[in-house]
N, C-alpha and C. Protein backbone atom coordinates (compact mmCIF):
# COMPACT_ATOMS: atom_id res chain seq x y z
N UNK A 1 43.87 113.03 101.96
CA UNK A 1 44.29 114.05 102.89
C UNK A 1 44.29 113.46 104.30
N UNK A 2 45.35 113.83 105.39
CA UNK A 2 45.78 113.63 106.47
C UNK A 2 44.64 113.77 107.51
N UNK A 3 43.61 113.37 108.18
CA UNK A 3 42.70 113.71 109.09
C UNK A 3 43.69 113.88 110.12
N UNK A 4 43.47 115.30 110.66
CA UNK A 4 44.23 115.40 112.13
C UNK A 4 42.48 115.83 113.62
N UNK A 5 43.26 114.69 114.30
CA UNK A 5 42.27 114.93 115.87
C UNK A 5 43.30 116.06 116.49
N UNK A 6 43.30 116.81 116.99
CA UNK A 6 44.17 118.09 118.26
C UNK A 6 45.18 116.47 118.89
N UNK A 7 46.30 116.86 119.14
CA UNK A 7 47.07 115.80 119.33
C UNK A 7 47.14 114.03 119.00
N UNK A 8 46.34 113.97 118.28
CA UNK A 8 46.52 112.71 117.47
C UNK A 8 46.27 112.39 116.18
N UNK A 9 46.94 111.68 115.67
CA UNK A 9 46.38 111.34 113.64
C UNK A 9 44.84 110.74 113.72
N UNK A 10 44.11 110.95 112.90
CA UNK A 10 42.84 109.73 113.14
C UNK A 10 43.70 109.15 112.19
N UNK A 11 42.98 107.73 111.85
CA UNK A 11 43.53 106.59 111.11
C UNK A 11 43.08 107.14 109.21
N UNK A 12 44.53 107.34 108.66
CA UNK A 12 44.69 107.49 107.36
C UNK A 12 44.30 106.68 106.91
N UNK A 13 44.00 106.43 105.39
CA UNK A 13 43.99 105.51 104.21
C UNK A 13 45.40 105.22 104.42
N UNK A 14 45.63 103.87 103.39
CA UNK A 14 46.64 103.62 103.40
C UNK A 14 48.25 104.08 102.80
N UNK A 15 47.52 104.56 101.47
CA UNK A 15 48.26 105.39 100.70
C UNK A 15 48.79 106.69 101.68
N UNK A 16 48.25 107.29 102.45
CA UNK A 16 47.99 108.45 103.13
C UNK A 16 49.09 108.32 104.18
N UNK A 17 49.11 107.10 104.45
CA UNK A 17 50.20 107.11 105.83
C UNK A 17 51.28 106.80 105.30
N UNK A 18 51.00 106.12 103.99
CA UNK A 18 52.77 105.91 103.41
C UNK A 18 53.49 107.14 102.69
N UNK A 19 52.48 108.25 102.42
CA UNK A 19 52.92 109.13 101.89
C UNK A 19 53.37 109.96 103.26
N UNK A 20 53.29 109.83 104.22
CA UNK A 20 53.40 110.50 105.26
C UNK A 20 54.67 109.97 105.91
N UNK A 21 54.74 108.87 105.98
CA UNK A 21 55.78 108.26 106.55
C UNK A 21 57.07 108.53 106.04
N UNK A 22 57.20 108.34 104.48
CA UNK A 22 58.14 108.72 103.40
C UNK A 22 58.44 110.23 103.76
N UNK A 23 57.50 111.28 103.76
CA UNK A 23 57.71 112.37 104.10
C UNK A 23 58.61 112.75 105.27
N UNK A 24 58.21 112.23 106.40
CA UNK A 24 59.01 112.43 107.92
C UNK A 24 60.52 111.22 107.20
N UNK A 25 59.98 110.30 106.95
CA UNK A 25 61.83 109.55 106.77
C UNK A 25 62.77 110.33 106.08
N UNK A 26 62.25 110.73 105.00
CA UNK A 26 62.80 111.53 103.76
C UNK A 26 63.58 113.19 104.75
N UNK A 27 62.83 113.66 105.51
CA UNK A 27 63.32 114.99 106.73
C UNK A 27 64.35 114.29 107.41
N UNK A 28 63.99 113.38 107.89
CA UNK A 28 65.05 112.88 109.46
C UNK A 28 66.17 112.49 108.13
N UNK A 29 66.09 112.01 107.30
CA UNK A 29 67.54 111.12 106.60
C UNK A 29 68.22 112.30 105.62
N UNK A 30 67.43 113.54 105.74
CA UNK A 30 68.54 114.75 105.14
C UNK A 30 69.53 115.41 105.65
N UNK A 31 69.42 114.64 107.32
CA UNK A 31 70.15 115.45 108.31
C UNK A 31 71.36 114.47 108.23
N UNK A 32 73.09 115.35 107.82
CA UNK A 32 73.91 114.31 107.59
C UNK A 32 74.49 113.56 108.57
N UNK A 33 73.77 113.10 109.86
CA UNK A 33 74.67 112.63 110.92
C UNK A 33 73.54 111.37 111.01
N UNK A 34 72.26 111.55 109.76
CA UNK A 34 71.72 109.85 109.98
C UNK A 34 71.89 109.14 109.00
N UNK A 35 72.51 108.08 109.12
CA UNK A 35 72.67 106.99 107.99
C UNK A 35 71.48 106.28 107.32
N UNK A 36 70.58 105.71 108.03
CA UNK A 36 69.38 104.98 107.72
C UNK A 36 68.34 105.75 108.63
N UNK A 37 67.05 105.40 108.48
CA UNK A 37 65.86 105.64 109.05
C UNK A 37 64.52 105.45 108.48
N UNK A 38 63.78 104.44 109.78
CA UNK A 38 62.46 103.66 109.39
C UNK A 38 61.34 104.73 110.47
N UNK A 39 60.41 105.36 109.83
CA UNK A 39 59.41 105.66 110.51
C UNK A 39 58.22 105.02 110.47
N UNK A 40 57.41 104.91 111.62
CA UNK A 40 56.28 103.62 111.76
C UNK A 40 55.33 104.23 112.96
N UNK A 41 54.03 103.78 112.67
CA UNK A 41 52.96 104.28 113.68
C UNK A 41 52.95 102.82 114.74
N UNK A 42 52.61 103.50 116.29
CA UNK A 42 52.56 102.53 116.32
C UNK A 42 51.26 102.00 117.03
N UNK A 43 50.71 101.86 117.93
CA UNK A 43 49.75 100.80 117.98
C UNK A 43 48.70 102.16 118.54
N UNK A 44 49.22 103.41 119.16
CA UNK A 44 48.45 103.99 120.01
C UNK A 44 48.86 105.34 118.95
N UNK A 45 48.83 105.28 117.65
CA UNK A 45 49.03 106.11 116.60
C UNK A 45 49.60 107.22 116.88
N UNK A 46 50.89 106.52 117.90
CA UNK A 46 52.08 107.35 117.82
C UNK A 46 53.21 107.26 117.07
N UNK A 47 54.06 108.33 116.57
CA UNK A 47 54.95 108.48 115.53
C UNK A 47 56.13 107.77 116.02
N UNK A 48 57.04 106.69 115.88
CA UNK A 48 58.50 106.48 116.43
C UNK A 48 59.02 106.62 115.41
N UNK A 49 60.08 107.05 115.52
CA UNK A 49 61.34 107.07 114.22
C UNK A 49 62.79 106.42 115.10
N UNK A 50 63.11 105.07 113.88
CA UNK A 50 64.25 103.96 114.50
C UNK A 50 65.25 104.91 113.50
N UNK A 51 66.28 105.12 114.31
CA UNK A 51 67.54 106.33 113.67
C UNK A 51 68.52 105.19 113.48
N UNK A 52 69.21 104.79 112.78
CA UNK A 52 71.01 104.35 112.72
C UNK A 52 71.55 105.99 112.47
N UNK A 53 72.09 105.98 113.28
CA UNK A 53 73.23 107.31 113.23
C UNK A 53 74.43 107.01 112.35
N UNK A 54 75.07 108.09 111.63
CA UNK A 54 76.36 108.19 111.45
C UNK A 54 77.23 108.23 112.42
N UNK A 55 77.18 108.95 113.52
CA UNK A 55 78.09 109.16 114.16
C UNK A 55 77.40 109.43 115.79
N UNK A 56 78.16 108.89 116.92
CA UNK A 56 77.62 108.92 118.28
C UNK A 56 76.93 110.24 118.84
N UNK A 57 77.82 111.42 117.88
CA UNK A 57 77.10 112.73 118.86
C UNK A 57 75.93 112.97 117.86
N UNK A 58 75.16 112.29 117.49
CA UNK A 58 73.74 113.10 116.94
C UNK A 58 72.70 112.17 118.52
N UNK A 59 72.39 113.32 118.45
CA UNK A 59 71.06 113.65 119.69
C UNK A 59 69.76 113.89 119.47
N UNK A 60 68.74 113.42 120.23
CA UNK A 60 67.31 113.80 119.91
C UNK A 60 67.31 115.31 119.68
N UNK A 61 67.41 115.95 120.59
CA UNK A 61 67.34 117.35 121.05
C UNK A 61 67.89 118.39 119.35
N UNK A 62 68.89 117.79 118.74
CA UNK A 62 69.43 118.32 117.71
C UNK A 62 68.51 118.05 116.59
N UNK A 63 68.27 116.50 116.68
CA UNK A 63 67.50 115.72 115.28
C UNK A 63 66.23 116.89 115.45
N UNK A 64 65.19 116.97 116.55
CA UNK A 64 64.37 117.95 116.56
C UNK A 64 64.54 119.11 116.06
N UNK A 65 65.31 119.77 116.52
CA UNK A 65 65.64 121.09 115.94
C UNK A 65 65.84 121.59 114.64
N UNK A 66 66.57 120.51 114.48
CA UNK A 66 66.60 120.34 112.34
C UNK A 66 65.48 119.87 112.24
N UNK A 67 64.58 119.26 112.81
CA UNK A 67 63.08 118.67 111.50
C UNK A 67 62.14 120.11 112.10
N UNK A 68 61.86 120.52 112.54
CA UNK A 68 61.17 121.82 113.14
C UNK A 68 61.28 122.59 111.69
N UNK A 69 62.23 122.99 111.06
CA UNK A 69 62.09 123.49 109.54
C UNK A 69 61.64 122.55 108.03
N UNK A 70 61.77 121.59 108.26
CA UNK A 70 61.01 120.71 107.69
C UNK A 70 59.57 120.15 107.64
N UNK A 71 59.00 120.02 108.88
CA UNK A 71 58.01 118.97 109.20
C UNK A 71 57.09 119.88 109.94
N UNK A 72 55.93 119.68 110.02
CA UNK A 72 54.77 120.70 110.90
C UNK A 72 55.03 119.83 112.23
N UNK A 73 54.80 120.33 113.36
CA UNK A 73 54.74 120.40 114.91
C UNK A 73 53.56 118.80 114.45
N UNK A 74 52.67 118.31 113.95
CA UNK A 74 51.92 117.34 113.96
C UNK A 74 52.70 116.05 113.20
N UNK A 75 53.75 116.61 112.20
CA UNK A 75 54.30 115.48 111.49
C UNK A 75 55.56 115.16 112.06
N UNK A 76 56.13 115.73 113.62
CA UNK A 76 57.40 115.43 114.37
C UNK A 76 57.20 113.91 114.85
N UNK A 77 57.99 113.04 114.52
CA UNK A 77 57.93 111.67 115.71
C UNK A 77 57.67 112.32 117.27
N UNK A 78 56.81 111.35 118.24
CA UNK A 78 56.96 111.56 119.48
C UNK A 78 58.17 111.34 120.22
N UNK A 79 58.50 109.71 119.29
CA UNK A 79 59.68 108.83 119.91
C UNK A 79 61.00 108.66 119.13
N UNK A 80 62.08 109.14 119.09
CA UNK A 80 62.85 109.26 118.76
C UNK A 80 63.95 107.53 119.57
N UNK A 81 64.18 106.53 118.43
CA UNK A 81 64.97 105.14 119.15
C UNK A 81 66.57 105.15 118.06
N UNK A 82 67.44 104.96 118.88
CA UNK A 82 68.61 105.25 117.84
C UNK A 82 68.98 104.00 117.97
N UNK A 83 68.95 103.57 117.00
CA UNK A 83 69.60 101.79 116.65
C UNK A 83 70.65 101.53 115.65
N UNK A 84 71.25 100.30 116.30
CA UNK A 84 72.48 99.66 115.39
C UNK A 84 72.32 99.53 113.67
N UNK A 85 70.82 99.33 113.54
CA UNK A 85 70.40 99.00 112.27
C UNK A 85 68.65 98.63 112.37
N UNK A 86 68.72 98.68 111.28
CA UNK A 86 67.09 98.24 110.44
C UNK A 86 67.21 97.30 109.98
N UNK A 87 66.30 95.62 110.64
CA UNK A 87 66.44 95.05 109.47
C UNK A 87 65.21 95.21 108.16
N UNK A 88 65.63 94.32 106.87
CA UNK A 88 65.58 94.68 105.76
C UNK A 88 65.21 93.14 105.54
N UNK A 89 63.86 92.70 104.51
CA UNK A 89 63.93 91.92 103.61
C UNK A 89 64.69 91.92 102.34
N UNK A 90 64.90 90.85 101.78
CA UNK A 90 65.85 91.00 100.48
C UNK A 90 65.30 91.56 99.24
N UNK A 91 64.32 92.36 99.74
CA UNK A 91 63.78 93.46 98.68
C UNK A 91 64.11 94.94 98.91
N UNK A 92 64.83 95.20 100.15
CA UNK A 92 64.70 95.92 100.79
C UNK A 92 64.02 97.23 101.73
N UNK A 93 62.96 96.06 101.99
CA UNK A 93 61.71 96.68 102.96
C UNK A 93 61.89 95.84 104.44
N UNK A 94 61.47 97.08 105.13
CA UNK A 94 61.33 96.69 106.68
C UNK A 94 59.80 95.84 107.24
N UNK A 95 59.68 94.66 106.70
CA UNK A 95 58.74 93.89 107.25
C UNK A 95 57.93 93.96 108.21
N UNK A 96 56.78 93.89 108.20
CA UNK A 96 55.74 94.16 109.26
C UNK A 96 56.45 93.18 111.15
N UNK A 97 56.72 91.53 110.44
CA UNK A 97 57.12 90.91 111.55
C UNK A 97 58.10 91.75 112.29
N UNK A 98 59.17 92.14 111.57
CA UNK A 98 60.51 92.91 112.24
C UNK A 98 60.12 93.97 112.41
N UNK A 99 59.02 95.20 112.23
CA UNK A 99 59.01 96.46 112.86
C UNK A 99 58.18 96.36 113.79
N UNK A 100 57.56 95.11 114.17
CA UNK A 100 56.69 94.86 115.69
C UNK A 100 57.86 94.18 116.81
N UNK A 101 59.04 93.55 115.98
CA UNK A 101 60.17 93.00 116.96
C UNK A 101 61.21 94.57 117.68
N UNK A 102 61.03 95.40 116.46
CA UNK A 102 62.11 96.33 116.80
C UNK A 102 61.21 97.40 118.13
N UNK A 103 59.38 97.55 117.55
CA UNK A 103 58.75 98.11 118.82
C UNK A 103 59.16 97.58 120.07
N UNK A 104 58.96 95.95 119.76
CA UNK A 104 58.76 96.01 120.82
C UNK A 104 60.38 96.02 122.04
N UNK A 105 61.18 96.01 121.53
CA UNK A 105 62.49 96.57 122.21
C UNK A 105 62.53 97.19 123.02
């Protein structure tokens, strides 16, 4: 189970954050204007979600509004980053090295 502090996650098990993570990716990638999407904690166990869009007019302001029926007010990303792409090992997982290159962007 998810330990929540009043505005911050405490630190999950591991299983716990991947089931969590899957959860928020699985919301943001039902909305049909996102193509891909990697969600990741990041150092100050804040939520970012890296978006590839379908198409130029999807907006934070919208992506919010659609996960608001999905996701509790604690499981929303803070940071919303819309990118060209995700990269991908040839297993197709987003590698620890490359989701500290894409933070740090």
């Amino acid at each position: 189970m998810l330990r929540v502090i009043p505005g911050k996650f405490s630190r999950p098990g591991k299983v716990e954050r991947n089931l969590l993570l899957k959860k928020i990716e699985a919301a943001i990638y039902a909305h049909p204007l996102v193509a891909e999407v990697a969600v990741r904690f990041s150092t100050e166990d804040t939520l970012t979600a890296f978006i590839v869009p379908r198409d130029e007019g999807l907006s934070t302001p919208e992506l919010k509004k659609f996960l608001t029926d999905l996701l509790t007010p604690r499981e929303l990303p803070q940071i919303y980053r819309f990118v060209s792409g995700i990269p991908k090992s040839l297993s197709g997982k987003c590698p620890q090295v490359i989701e500290e290159a894409i933070l740090q962007k």
